[in-house]
N, C-alpha and C. Protein backbone atom coordinates (compact mmCIF):
# COMPACT_ATOMS: atom_id res chain seq x y z
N UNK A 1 27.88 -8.84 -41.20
CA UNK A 1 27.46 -8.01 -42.31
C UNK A 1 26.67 -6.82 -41.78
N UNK A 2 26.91 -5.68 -42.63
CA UNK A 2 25.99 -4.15 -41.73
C UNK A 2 24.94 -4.01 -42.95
N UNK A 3 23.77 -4.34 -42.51
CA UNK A 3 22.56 -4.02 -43.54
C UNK A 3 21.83 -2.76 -42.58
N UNK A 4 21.26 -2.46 -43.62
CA UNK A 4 20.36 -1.51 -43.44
C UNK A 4 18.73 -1.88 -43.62
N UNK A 5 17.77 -2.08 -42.25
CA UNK A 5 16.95 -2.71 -42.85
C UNK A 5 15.74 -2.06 -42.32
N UNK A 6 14.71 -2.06 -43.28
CA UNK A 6 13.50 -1.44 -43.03
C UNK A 6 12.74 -1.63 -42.12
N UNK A 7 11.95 -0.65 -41.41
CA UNK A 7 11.23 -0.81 -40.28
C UNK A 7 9.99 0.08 -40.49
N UNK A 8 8.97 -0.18 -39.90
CA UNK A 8 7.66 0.68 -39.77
C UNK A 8 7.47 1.38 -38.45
N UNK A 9 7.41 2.37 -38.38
CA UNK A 9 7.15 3.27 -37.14
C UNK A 9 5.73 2.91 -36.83
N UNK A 10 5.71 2.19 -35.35
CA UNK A 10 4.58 2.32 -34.59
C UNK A 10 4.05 2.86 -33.70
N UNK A 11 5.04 3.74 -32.74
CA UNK A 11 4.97 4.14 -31.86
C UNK A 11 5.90 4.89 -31.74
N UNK A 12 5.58 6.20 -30.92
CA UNK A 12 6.66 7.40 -30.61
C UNK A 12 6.53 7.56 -29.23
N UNK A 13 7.94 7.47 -28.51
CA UNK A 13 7.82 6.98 -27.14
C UNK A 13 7.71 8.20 -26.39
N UNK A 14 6.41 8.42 -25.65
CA UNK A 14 6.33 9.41 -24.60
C UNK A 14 7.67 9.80 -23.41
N UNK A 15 8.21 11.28 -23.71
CA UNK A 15 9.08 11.77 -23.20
C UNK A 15 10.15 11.68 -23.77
N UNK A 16 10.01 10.61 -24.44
CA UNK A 16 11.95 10.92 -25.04
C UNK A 16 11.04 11.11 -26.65
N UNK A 17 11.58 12.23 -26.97
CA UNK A 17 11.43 12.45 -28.34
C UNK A 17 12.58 11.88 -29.60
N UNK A 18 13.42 11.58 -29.03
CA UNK A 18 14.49 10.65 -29.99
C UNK A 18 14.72 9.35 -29.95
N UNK A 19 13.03 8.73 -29.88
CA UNK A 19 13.25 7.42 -29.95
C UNK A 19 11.73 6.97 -30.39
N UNK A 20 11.63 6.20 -31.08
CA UNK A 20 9.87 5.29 -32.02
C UNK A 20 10.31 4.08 -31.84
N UNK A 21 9.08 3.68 -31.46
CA UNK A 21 9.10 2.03 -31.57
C UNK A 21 8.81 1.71 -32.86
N UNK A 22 9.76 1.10 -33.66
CA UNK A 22 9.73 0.32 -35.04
C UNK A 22 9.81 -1.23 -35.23
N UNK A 23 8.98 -1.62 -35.72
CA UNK A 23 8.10 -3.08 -36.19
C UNK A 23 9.38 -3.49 -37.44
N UNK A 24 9.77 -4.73 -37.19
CA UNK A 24 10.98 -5.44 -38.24
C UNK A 24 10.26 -6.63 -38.50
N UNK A 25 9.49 -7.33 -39.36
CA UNK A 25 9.76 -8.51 -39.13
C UNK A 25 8.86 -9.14 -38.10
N UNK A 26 7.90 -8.43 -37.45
CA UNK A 26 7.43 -8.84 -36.21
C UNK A 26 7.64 -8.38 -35.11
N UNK A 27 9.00 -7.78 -35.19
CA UNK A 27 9.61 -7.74 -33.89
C UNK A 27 10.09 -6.37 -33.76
N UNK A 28 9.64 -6.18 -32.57
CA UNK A 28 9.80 -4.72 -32.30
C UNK A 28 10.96 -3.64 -30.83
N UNK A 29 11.65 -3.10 -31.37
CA UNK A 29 12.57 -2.31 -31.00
C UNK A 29 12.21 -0.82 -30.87
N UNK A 30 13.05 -0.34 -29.90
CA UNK A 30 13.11 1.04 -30.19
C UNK A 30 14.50 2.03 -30.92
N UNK A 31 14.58 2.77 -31.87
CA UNK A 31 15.31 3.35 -32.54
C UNK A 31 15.35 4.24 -32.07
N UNK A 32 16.44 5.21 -32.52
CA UNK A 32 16.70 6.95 -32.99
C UNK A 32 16.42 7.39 -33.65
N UNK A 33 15.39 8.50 -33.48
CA UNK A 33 15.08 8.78 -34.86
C UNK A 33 15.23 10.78 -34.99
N UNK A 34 16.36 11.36 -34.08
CA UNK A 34 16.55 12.05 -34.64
C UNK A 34 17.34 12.47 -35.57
N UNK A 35 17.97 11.48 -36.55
CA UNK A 35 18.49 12.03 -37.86
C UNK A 35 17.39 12.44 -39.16
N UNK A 36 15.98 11.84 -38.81
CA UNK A 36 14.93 12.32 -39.52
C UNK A 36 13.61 13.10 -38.92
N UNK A 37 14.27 13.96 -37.83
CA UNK A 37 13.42 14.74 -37.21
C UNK A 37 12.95 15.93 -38.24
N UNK A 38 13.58 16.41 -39.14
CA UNK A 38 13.15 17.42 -39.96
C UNK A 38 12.25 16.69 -40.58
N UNK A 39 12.27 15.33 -40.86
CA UNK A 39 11.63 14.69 -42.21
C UNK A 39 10.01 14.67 -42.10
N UNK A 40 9.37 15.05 -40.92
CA UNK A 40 8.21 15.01 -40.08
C UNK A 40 7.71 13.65 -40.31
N UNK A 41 8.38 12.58 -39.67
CA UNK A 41 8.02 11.57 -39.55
C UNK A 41 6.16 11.00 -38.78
N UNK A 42 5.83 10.32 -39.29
CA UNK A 42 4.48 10.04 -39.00
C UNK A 42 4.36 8.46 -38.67
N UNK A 43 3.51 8.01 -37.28
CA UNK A 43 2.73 6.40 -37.38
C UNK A 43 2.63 5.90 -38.95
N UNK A 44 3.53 4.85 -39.09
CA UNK A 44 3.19 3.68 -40.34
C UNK A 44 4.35 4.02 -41.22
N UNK A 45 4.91 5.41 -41.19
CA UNK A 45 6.30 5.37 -42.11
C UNK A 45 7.44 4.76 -41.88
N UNK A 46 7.63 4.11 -42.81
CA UNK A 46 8.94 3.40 -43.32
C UNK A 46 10.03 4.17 -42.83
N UNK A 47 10.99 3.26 -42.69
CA UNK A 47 12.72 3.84 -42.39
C UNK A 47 13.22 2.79 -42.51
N UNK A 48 14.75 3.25 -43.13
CA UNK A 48 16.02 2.28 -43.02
C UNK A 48 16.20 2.68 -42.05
N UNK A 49 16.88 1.62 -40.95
CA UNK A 49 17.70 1.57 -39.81
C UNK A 49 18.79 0.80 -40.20
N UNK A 50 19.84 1.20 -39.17
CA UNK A 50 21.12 1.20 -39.10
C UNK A 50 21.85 1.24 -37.71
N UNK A 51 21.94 -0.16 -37.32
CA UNK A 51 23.02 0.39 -35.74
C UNK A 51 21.94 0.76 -34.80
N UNK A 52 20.86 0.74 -35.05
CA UNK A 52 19.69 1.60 -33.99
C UNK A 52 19.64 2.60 -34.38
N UNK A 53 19.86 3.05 -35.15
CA UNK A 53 19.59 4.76 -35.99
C UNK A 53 18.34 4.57 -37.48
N UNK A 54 17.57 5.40 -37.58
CA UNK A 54 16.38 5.79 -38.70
C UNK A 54 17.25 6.68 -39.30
N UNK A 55 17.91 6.22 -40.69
CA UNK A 55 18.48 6.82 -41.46
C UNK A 55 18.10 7.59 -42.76
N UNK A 56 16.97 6.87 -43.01
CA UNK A 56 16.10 7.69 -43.75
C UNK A 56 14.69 7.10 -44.38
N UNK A 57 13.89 7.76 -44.68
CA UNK A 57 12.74 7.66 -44.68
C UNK A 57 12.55 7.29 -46.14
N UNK A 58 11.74 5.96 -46.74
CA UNK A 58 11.03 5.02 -47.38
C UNK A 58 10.18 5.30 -47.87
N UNK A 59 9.48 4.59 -49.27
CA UNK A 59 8.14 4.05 -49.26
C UNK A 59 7.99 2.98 -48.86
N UNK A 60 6.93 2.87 -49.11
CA UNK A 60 6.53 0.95 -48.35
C UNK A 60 6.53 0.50 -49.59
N UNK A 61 6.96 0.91 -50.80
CA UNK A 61 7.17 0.30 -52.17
C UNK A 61 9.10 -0.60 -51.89
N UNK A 62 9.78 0.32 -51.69
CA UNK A 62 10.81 0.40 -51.62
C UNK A 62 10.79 -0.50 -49.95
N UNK A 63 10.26 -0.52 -49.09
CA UNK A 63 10.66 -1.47 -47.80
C UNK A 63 10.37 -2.73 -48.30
N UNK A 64 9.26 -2.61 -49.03
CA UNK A 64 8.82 -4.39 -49.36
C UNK A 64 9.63 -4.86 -50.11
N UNK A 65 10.51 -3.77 -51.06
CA UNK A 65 11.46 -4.25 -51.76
C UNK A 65 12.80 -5.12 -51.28
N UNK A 66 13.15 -4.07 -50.33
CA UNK A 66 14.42 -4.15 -49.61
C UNK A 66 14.12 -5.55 -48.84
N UNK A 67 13.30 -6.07 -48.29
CA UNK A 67 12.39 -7.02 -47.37
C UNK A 67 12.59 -8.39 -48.48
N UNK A 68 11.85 -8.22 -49.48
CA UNK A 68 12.32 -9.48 -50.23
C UNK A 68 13.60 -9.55 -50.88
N UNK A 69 14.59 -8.69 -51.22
CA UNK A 69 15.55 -8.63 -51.61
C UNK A 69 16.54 -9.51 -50.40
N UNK A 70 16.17 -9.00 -49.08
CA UNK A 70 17.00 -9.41 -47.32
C UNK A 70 16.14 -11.18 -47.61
N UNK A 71 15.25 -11.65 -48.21
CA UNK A 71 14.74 -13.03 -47.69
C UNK A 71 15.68 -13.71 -48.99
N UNK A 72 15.10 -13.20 -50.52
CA UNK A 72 16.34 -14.12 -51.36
C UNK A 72 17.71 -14.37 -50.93
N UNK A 73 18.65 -12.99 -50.55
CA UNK A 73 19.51 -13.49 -49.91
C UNK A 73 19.91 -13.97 -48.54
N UNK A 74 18.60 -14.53 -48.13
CA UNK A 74 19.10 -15.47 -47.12
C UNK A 74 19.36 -14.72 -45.84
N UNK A 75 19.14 -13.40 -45.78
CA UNK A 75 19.56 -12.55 -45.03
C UNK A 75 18.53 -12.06 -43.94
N UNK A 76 17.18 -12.31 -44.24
CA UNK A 76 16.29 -11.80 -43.46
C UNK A 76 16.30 -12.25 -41.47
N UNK A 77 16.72 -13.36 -41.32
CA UNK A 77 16.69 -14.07 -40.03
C UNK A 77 17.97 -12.98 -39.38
N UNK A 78 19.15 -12.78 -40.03
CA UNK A 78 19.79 -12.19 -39.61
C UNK A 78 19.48 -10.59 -39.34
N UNK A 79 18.72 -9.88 -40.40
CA UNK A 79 18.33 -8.65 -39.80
C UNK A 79 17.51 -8.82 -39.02
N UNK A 80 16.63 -9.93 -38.55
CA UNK A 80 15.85 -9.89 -37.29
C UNK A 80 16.46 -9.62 -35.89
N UNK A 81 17.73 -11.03 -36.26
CA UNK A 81 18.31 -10.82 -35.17
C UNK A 81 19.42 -9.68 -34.57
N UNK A 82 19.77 -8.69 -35.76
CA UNK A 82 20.55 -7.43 -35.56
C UNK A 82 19.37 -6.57 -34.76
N UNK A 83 18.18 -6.80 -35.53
CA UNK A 83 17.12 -5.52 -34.85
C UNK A 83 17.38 -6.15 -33.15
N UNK A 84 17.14 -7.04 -32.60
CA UNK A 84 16.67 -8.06 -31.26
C UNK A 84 17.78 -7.15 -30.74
N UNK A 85 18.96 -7.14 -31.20
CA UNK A 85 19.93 -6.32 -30.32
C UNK A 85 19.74 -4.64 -29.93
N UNK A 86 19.26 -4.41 -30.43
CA UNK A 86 18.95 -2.85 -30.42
C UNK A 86 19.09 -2.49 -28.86
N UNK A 87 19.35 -1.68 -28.15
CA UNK A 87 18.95 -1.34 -26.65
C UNK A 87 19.45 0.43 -26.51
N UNK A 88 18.08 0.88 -26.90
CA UNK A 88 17.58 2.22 -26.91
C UNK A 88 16.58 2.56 -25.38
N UNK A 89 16.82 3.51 -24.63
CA UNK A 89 16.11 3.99 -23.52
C UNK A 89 16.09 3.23 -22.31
């Protein structure tokens, strides 16, 4: 299944500018995040990810949403383990 699942930007990785470390769940990856480089992304903002891509930028109204929506259906273990795959930089 291809979900799209929310992440929190924690970190923006020194030297490569097209890549943030984003928090899933606990668990943390690094993304792409220049498809929302115009969006002036900031520490603690929300994003859907996709594939290893930040597709677009959230509230944390709307992540917590998406977050319990991924646990009713049973789905949350699995976007953990889609994020675990990620391999950025």
């Amino acid at each position: 299944m291809c979900l799209a699942i929310p992440g929190q930007i924690v970190e923006f990785i020194e030297g490569q500018p097209h890549l943030a470390s984003v928090e899933v769940s606990g668990v943390r990856r690094k993304v792409n995040i220049d498809l929302l480089r115009e969006e002036g992304l900031a520490l603690s903002d929300w994003v859907l990810i996709h594939v290893g891509f930040a597709m677009s930028k959230i509230s944390r109204e709307h992540a917590e949403e998406q977050i319990n929506l991924l646990t009713m259906l049973g789905e949350a273990g699995e976007a953990a383990r889609e994020v675990e795959g990620y391999q950025f930089g």
